[in-house]
N, C-alpha and C. Protein backbone atom coordinates (compact mmCIF):
# COMPACT_ATOMS: atom_id res chain seq x y z
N UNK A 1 12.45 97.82 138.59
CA UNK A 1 13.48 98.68 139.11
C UNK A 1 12.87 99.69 140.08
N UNK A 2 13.55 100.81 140.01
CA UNK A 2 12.99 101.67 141.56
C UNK A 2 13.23 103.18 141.07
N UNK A 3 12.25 103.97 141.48
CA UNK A 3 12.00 104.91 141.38
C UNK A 3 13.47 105.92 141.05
N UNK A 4 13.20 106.89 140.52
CA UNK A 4 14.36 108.05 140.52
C UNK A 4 14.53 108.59 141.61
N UNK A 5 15.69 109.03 142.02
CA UNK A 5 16.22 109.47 142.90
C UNK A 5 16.97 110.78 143.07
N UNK A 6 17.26 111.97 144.04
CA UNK A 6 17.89 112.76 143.12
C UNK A 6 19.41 112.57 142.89
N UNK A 7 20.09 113.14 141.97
CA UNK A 7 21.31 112.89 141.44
C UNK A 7 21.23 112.20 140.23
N UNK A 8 19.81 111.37 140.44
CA UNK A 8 20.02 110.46 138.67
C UNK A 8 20.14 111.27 137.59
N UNK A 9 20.24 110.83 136.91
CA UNK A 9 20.17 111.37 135.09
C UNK A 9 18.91 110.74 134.42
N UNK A 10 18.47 111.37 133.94
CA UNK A 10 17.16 111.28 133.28
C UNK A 10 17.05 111.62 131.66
N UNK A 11 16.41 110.76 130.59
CA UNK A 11 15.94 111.31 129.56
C UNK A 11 14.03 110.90 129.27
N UNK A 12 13.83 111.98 128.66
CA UNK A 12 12.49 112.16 128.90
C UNK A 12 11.94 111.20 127.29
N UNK A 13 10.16 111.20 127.23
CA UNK A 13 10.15 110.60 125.98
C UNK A 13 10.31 111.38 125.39
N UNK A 14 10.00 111.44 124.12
CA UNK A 14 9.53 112.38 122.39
C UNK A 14 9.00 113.29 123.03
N UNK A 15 8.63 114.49 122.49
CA UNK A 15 7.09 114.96 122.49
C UNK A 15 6.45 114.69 121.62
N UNK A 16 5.12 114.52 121.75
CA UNK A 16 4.32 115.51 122.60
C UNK A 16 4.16 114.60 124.22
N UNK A 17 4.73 113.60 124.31
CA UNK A 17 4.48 112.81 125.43
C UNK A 17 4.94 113.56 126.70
N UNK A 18 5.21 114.71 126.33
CA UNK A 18 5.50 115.86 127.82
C UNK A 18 5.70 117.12 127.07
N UNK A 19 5.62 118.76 127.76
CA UNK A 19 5.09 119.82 127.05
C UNK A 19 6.88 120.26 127.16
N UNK A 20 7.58 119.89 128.10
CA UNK A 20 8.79 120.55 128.50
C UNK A 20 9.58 121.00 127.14
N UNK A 21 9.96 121.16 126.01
CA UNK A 21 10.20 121.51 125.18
C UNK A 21 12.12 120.79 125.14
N UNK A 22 11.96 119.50 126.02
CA UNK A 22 12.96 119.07 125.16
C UNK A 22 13.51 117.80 124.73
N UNK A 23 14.45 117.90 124.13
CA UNK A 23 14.99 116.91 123.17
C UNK A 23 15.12 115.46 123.65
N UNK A 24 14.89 114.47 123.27
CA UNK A 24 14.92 113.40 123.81
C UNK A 24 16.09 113.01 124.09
N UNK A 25 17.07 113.56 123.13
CA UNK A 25 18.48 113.28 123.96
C UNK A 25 19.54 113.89 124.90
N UNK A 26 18.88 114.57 125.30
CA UNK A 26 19.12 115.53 126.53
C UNK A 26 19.38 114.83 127.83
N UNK A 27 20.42 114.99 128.65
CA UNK A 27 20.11 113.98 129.51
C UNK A 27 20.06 115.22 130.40
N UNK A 28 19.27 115.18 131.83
CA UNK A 28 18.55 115.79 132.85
C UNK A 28 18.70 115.27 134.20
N UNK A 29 19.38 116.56 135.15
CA UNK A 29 19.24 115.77 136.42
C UNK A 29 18.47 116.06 137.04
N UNK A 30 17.81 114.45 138.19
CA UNK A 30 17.15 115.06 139.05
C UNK A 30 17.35 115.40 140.03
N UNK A 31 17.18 116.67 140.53
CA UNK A 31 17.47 117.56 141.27
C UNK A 31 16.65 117.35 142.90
N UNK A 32 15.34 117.14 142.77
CA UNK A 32 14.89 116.82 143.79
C UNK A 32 13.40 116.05 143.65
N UNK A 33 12.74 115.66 144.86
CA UNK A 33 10.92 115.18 144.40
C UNK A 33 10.26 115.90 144.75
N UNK A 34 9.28 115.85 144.70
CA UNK A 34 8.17 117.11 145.19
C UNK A 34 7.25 116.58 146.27
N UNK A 35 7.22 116.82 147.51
CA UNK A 35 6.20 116.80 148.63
C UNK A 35 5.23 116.89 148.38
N UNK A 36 4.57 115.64 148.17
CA UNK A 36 2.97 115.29 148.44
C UNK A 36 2.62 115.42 146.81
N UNK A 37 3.24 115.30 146.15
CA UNK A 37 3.18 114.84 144.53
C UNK A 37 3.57 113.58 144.21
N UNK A 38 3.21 112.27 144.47
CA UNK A 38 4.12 111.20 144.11
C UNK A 38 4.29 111.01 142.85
N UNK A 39 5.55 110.34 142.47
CA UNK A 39 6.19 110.29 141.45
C UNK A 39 6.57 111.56 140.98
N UNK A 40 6.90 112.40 141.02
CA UNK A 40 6.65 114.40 140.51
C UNK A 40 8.17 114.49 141.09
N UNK A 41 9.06 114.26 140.04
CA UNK A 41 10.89 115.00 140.05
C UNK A 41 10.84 116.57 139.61
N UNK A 42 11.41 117.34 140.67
CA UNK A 42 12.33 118.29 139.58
C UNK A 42 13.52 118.31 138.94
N UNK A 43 13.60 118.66 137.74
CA UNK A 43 14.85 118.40 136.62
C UNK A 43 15.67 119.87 136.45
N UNK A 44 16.67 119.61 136.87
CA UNK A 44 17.47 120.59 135.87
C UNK A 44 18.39 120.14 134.81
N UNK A 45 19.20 121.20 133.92
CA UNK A 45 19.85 120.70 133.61
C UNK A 45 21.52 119.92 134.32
N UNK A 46 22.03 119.37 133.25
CA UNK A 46 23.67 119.13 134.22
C UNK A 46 24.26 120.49 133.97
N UNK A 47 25.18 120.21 135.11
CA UNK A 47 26.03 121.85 134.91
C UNK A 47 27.12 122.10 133.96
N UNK A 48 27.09 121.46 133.25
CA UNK A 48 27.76 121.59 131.59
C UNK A 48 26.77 122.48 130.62
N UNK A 49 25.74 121.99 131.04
CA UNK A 49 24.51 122.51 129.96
C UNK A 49 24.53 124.26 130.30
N UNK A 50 24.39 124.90 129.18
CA UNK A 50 24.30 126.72 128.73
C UNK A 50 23.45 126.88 129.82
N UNK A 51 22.10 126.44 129.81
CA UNK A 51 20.59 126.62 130.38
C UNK A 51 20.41 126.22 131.65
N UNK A 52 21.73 125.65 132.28
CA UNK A 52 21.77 124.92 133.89
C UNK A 52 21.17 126.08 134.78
N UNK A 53 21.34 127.40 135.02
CA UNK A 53 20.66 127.90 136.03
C UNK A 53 19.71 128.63 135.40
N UNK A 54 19.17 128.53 134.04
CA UNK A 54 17.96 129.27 133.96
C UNK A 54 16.93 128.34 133.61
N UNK A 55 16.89 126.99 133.56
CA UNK A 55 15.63 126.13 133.49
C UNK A 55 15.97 125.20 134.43
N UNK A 56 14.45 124.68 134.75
CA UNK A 56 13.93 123.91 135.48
C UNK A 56 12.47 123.23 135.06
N UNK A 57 12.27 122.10 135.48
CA UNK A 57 10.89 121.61 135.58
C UNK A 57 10.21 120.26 136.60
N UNK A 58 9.03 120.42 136.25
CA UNK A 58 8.65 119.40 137.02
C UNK A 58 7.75 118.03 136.44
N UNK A 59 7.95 117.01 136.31
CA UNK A 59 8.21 115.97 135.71
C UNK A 59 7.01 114.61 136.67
N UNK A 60 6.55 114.20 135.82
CA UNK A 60 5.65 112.79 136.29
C UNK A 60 6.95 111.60 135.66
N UNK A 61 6.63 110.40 136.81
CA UNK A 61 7.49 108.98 136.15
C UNK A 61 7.24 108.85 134.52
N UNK A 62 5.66 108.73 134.58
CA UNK A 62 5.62 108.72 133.01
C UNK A 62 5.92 109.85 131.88
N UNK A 63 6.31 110.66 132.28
CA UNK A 63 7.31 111.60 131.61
C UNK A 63 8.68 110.70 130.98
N UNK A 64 9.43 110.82 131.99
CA UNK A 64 10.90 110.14 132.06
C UNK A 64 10.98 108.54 131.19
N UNK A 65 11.70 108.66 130.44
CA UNK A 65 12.11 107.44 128.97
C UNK A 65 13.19 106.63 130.06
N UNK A 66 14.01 107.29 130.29
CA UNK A 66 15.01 105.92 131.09
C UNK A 66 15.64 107.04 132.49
N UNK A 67 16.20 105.96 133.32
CA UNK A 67 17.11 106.91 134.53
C UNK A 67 18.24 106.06 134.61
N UNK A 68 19.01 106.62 134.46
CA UNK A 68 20.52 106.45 134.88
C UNK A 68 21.14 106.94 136.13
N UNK A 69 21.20 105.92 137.01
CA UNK A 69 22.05 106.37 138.26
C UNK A 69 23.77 105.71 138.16
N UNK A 70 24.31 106.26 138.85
CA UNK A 70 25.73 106.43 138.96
C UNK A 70 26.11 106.39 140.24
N UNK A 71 27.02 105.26 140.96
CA UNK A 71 27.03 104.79 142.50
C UNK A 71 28.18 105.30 142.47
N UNK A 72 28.37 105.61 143.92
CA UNK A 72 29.71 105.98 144.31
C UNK A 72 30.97 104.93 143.96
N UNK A 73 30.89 103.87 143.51
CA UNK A 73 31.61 103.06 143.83
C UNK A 73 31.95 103.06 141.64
N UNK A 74 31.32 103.96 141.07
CA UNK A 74 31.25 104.39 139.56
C UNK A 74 30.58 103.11 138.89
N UNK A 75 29.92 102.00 139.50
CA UNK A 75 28.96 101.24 139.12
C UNK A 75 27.61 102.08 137.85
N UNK A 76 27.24 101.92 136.66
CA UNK A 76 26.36 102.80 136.15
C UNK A 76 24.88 101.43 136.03
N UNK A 77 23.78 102.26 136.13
CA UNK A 77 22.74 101.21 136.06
C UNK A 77 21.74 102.29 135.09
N UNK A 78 20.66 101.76 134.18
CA UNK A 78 19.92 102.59 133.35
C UNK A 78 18.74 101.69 133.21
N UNK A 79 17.55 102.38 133.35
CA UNK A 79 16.90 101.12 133.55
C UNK A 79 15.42 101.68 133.34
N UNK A 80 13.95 101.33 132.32
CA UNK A 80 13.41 102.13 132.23
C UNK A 80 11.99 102.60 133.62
N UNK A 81 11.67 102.98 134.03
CA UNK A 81 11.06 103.57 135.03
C UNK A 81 9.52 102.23 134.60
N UNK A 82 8.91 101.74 135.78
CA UNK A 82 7.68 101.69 135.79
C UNK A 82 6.55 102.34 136.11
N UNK A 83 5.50 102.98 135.38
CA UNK A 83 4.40 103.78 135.41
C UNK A 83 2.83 102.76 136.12
């Protein structure tokens, strides 16, 4: 499959497999990539979530458990990331 993109939805693994302090069933958008970091998303939360404008982070592929994108056309695809 193909890399995250921003707008996807993201859930991360367990920890300790990342320090971000959260829940594996959290789902997370990505918000944007980071210049000259490959693979390196920033996550926020969705804007439902309490914590949407006061957290953020920044994320390796092998962080991220699955990504879920959502097409305009409301097609859903989930699919797990290759590291």
């Amino acid at each position: 499959m193909v890399d995250p993109q921003p707008y996807d939805q993201v859930r991360l693994h367990p920890a300790p497999a990342h320090t971000h302090g959260i829940d594996p069933t959290t789902t997370l958008l990505v918000a944007d990539t980071v210049n000259d970091q490959p693979n390196t998303y920033v996550l926020w939360h969705l804007d439902t979530h309490p914590d949407h404008h006061d957290w953020a982070a920044a994320v390796t592929t092998g962080d991220i458990r699955t990504i879920t994108r959502i097409t305009p056309t409301g097609d859903v695809r989930t699919w797990t990331p290759s590291t």
